[in-house]
N, C-alpha and C. Protein backbone atom coordinates (compact mmCIF):
# COMPACT_ATOMS: atom_id res chain seq x y z
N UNK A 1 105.91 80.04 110.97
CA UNK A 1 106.39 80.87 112.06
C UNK A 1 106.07 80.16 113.38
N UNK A 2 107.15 80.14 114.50
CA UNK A 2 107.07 78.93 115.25
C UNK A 2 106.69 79.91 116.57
N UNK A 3 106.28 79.75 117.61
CA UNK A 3 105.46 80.17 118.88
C UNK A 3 106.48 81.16 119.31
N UNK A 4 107.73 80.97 119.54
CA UNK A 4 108.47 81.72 119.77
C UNK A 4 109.34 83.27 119.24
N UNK A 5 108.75 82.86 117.85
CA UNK A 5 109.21 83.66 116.77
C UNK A 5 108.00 84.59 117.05
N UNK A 6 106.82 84.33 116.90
CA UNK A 6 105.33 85.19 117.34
C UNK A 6 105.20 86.02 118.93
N UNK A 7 105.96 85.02 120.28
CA UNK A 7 105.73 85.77 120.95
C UNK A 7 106.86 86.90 121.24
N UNK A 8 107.63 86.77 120.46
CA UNK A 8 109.44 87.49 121.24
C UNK A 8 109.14 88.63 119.80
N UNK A 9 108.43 88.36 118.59
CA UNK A 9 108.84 89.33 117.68
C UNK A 9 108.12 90.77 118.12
N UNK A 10 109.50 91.40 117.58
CA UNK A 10 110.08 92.78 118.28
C UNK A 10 108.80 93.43 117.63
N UNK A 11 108.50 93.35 116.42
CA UNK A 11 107.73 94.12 115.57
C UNK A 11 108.83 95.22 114.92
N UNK A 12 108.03 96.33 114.65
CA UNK A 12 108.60 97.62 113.63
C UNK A 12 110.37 97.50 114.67
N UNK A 13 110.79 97.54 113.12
CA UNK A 13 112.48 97.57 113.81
C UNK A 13 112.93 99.35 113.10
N UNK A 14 112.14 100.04 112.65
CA UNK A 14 112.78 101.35 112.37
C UNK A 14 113.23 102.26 113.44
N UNK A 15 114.54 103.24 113.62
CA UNK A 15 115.05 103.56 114.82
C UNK A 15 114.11 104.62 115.13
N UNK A 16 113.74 105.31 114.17
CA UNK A 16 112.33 106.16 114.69
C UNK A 16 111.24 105.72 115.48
N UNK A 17 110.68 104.81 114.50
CA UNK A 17 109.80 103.76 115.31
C UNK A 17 109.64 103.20 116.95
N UNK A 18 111.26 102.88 116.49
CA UNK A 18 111.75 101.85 118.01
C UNK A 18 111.87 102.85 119.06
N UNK A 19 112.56 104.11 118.73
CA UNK A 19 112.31 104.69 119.56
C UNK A 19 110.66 105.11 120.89
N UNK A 20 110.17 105.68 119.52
CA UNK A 20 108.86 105.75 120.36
C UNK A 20 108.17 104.82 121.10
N UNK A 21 108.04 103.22 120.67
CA UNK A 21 107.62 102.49 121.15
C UNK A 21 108.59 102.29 122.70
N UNK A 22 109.61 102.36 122.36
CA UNK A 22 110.63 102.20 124.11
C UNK A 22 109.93 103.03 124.78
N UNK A 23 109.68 104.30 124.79
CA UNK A 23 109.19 105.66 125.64
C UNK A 23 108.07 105.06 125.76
N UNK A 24 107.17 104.80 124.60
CA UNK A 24 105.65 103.94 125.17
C UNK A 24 105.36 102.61 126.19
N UNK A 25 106.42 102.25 125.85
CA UNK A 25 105.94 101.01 126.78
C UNK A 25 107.43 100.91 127.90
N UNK A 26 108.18 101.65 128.09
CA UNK A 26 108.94 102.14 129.58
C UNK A 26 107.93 102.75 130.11
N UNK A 27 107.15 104.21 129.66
CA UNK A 27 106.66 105.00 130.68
C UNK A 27 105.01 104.37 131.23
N UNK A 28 104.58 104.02 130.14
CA UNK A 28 103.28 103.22 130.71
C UNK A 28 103.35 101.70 131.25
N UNK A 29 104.75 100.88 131.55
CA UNK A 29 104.52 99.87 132.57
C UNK A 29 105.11 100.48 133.58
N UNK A 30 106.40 101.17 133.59
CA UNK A 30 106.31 101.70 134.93
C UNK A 30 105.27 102.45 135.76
N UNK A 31 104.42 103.36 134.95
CA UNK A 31 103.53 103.97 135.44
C UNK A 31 102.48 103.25 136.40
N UNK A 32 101.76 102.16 135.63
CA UNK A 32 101.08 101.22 136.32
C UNK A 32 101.85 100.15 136.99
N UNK A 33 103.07 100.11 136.93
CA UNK A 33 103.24 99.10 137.77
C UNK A 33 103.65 99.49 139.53
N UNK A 34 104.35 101.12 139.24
CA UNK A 34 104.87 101.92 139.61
C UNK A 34 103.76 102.51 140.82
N UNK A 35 102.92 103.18 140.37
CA UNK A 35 101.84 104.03 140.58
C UNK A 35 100.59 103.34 140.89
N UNK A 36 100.49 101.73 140.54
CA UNK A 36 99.28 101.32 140.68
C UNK A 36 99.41 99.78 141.45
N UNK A 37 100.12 99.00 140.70
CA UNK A 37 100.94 98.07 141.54
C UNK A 37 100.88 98.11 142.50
N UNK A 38 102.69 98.50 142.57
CA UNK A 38 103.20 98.27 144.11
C UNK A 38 102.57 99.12 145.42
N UNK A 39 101.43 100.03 145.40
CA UNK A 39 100.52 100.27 146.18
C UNK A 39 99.90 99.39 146.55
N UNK A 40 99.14 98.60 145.59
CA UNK A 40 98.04 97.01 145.78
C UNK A 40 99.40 96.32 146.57
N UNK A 41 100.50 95.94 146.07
CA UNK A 41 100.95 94.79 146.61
C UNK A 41 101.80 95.11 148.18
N UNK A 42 101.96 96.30 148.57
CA UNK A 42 102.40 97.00 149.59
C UNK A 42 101.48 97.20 150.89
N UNK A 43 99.95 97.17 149.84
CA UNK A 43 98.42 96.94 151.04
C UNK A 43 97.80 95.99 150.66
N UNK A 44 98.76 95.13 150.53
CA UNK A 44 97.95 93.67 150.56
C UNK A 44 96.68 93.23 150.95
N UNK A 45 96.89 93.22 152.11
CA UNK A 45 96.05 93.04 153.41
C UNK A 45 94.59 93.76 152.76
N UNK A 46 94.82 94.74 153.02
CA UNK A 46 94.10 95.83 152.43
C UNK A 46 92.93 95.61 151.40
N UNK A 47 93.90 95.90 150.38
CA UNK A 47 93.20 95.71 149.08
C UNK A 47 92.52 94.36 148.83
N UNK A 48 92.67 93.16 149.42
CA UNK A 48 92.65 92.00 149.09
C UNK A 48 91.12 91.55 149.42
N UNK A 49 90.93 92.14 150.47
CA UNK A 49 89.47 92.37 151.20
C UNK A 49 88.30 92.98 150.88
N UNK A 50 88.92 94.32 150.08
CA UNK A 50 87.88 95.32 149.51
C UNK A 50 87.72 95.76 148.33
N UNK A 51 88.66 94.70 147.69
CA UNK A 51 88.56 94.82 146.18
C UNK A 51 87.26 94.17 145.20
N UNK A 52 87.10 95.12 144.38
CA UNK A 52 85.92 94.96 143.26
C UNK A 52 86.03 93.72 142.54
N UNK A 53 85.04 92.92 142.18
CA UNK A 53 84.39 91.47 141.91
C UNK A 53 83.92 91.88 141.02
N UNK A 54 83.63 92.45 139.89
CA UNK A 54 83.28 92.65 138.85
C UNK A 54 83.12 91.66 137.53
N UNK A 55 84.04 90.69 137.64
CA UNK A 55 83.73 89.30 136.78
C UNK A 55 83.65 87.87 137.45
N UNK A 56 82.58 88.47 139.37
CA UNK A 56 82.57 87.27 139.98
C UNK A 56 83.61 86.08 140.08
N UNK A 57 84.83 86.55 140.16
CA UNK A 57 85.69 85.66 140.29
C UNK A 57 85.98 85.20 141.24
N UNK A 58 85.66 86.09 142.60
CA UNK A 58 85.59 86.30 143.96
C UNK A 58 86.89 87.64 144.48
N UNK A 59 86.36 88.21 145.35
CA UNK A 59 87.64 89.27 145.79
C UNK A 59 88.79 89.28 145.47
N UNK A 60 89.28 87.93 146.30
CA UNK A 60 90.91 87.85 146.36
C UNK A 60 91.52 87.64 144.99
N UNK A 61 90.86 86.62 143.86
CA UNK A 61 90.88 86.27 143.04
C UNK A 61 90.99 87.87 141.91
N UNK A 62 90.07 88.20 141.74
CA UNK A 62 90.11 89.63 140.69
C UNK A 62 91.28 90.04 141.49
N UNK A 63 91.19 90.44 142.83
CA UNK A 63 92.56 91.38 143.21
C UNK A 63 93.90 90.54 142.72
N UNK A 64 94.08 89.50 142.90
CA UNK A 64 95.69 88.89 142.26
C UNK A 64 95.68 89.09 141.11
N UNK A 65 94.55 89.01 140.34
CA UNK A 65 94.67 89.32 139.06
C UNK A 65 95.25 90.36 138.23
N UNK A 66 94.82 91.42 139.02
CA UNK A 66 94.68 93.05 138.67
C UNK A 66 96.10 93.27 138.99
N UNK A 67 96.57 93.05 140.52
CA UNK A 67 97.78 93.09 141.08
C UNK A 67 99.09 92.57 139.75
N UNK A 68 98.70 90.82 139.61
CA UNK A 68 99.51 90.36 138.33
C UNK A 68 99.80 91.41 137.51
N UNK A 69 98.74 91.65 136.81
CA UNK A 69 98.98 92.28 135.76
C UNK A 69 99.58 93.58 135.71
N UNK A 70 98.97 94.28 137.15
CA UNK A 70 99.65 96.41 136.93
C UNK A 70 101.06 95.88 137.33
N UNK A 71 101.74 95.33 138.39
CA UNK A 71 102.99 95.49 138.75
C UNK A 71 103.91 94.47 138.00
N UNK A 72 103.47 93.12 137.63
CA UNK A 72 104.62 92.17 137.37
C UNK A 72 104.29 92.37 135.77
N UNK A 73 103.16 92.52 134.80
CA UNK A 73 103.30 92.51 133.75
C UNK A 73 103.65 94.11 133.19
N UNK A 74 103.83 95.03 134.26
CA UNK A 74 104.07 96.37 133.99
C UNK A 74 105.53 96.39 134.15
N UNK A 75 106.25 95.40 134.72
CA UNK A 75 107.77 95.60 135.11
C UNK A 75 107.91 94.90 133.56
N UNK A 76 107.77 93.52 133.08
CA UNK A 76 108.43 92.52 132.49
C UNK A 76 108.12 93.62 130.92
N UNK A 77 106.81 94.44 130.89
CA UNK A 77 106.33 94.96 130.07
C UNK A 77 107.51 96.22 129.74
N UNK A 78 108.43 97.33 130.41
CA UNK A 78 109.66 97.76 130.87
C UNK A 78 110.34 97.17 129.90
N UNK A 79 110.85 95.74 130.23
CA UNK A 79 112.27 95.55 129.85
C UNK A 79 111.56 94.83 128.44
N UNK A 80 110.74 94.53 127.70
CA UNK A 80 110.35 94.61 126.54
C UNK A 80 110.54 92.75 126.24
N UNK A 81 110.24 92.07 127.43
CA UNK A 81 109.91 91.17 127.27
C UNK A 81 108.58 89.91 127.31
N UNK A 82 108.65 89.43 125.84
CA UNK A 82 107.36 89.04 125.73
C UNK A 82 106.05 89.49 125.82
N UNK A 83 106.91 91.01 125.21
CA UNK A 83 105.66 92.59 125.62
C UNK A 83 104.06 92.18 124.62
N UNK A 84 103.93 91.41 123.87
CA UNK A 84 102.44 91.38 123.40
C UNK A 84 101.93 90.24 124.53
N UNK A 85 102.43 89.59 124.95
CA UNK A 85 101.70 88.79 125.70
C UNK A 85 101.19 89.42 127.58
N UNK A 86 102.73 89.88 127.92
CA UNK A 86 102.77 90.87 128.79
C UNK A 86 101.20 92.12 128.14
N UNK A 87 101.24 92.71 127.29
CA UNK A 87 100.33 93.55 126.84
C UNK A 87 98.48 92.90 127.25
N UNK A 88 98.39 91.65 126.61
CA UNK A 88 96.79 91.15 126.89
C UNK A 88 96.77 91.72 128.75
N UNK A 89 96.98 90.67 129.62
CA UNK A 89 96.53 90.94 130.84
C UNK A 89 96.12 92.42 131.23
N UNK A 90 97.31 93.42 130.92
CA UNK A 90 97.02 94.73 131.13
C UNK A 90 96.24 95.43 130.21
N UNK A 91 95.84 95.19 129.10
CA UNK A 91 94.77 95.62 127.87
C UNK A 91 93.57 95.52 129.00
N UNK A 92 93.03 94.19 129.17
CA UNK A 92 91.83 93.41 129.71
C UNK A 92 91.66 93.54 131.23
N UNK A 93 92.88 93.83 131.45
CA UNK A 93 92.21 94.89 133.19
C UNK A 93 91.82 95.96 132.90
N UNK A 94 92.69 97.16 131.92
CA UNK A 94 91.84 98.56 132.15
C UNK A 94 90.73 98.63 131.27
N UNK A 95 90.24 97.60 130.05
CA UNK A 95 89.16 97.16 129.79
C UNK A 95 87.74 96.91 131.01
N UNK A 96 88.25 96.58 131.77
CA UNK A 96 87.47 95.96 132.60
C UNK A 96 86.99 97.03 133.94
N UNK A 97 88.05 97.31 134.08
CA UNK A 97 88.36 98.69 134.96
C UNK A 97 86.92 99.77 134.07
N UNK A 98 87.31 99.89 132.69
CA UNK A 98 86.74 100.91 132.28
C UNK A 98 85.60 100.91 131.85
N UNK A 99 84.79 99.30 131.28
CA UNK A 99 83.27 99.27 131.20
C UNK A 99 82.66 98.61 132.29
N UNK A 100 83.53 98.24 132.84
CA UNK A 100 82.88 97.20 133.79
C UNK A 100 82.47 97.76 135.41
N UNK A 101 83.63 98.24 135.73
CA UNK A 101 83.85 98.58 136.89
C UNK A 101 83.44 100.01 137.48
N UNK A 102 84.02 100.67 136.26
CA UNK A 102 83.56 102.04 136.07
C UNK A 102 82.48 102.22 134.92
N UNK A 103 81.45 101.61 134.79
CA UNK A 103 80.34 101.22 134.05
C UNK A 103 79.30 102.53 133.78
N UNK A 104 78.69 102.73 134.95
CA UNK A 104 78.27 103.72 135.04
C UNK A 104 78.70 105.52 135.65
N UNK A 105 80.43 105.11 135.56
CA UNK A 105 80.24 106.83 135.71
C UNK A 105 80.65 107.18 134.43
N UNK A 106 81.27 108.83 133.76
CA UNK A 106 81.35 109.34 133.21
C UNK A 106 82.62 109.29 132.80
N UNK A 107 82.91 109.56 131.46
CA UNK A 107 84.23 109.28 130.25
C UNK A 107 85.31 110.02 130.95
N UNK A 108 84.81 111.19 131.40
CA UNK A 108 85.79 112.12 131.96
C UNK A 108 85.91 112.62 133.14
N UNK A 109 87.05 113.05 133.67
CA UNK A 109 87.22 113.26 135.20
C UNK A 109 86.57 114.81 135.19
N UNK A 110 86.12 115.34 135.87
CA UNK A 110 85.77 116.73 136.52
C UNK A 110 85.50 116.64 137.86
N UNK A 111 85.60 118.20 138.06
CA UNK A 111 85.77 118.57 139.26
C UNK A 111 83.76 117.83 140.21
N UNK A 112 84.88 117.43 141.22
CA UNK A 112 83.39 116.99 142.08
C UNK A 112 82.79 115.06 141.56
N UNK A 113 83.86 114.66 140.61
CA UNK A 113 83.38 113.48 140.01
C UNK A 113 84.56 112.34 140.71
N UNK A 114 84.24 111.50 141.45
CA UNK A 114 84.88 110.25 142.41
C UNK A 114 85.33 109.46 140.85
N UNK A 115 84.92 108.98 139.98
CA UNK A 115 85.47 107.82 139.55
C UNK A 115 84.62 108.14 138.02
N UNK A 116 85.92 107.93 137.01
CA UNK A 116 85.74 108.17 135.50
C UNK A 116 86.39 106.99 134.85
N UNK A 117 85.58 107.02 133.59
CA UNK A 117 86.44 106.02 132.71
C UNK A 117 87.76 106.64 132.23
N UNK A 118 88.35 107.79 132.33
CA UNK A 118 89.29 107.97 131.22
C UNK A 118 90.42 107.48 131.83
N UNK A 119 91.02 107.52 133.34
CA UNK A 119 92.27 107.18 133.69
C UNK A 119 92.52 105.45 133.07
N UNK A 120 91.59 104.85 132.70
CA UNK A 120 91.31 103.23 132.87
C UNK A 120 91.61 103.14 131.05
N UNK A 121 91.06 104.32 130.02
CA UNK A 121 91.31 104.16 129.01
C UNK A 121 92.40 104.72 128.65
N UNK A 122 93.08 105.59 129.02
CA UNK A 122 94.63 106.26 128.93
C UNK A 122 95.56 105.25 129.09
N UNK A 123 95.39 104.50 130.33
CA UNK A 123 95.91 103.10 129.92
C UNK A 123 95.52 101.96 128.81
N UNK A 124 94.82 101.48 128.75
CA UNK A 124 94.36 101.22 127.90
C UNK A 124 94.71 101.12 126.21
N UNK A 125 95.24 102.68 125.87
CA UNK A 125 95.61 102.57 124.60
C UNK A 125 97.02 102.46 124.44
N UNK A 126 97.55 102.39 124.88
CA UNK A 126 99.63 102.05 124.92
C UNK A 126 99.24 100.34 125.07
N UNK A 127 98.82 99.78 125.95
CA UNK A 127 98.69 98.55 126.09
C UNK A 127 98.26 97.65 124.64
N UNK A 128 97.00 98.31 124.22
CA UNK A 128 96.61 97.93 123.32
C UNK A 128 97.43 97.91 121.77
N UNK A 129 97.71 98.98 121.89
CA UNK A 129 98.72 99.22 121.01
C UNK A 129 100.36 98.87 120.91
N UNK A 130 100.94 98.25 121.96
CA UNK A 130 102.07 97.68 121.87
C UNK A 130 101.74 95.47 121.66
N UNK A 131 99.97 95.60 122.17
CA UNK A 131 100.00 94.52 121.81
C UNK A 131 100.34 94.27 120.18
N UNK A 132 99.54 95.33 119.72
CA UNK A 132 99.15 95.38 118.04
C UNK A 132 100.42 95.46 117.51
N UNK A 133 101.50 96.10 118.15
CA UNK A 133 102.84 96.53 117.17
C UNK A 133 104.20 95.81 117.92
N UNK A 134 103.86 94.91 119.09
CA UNK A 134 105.58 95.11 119.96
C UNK A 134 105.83 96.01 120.15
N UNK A 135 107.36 95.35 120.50
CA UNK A 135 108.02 96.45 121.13
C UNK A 135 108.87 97.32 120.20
N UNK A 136 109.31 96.94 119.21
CA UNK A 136 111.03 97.40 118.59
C UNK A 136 111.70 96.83 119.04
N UNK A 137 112.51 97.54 118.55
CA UNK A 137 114.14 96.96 118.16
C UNK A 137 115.16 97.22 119.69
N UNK A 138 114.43 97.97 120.31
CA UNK A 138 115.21 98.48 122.25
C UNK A 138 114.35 97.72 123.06
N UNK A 139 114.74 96.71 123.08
CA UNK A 139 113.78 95.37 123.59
C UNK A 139 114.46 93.80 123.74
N UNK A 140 114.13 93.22 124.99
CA UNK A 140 115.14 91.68 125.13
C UNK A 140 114.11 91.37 124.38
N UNK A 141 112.35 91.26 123.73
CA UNK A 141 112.24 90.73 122.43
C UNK A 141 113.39 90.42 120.99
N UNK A 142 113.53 91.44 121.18
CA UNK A 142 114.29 92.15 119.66
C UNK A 142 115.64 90.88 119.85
N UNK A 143 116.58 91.36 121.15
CA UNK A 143 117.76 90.27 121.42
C UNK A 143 117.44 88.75 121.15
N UNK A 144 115.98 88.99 121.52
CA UNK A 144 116.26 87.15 121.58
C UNK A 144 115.74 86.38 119.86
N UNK A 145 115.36 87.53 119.12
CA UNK A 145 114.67 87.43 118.04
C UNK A 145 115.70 87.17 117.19
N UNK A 146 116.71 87.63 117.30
CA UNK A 146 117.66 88.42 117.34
C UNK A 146 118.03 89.26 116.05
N UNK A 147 117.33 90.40 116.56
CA UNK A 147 116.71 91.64 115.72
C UNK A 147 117.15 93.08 116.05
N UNK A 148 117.82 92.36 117.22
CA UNK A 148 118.36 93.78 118.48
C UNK A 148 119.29 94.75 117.69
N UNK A 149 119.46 95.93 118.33
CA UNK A 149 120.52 96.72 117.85
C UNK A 149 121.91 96.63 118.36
C-alpha cells in the first residue's frame, strides 16, 4: 500500500457509515475553524502576543501553530481532504489545550469556573476519531481513491 493510497483512504465506505462521518467531520472542522480560527486569525495582532507557550516553542510560534491547525486544517478537514492527516494537528492541539494548558483546572465547565478541560476534549474526540476511521465515501479522499459515490 503506497503513501497515497494510506493518506487519501476514505476508510468505511458504508452509506450509513459515510453518512455520519460527513456530519462528523463537516460540523466539527467548521466549528473550530469557524468559531475558533478565524477569530485567532482576524486578531492577529492580538492573539500573537498573548498567546499560551505551553510546549516552549515561543508565543508566536505555538500561536501559528494552533491558528494552522483550528482554521486551515478545520477547513481542508470540511471538504474531506487528506482528513487523517488534516486530523493529527487538530487531535494534538486540543490534546494540548486539554492537559497541558488547561492542566490544572477542572473536567467540567460550571457555573463561576473561567477555564475547563471539556470544551478542549469535545473536540478532541471527532478529531481523534476521524483520524482512526477517515472520512467515507462523501469525501475528495474517497474521489481521489477513487472510492467516491
Amino acid at each position: 500500500m503506497g503513501w497515497k493510497s494510506k493518506v487519501f483512504s476514505p476508510g468505511p465506505s458504508g452509506l450509513v457509515t459515510s453518512a455520519g462521518l460527513l456530519v462528523l467531520r463537516v460540523a466539527s472542522g467548521a466549528m473550530i475553524a469557524l468559531g475558533h480560527g478565524l477569530p485567532k486569525l482576524k486578531n492577529f495582532g492580538q492573539w500573537a502576543e498573548q498567546f499560551p507557550d505551553p510546549l516552549g516553542m515561543g508565543t508566536r510560534l505555538s500561536f501559528l501553530s494552533v491558528l494552522g491547525a483550528e482554521f486551515f486544517c478545520g477547513l481542508v478537514l470540511v471538504l474531506g481532504l487528506a482528513t487523517r492527516l488534516m486530523s493529527l494537528p487538530l487531535a494534538f492541539a486540543m490534546a494540548v489545550a486539554a492537559f497541558v494548558v488547561h492542566q490544572s483546572d477542572p473536567w467540567f465547565v460550571a457555573p463561576g469556573v473561567d477555564g475547563a478541560k471539556e470544551l478542549a476534549l469535545l473536540y478532541l474526540i471527532p478529531f481523534v476519531t476521524l483520524l482512526i476511521t477517515g472520512p467515507g465515501r462523501y469525501s475528495l479522499d474517497a474521489l481521489i481513491a477513487g472510492k467516491g459515490s
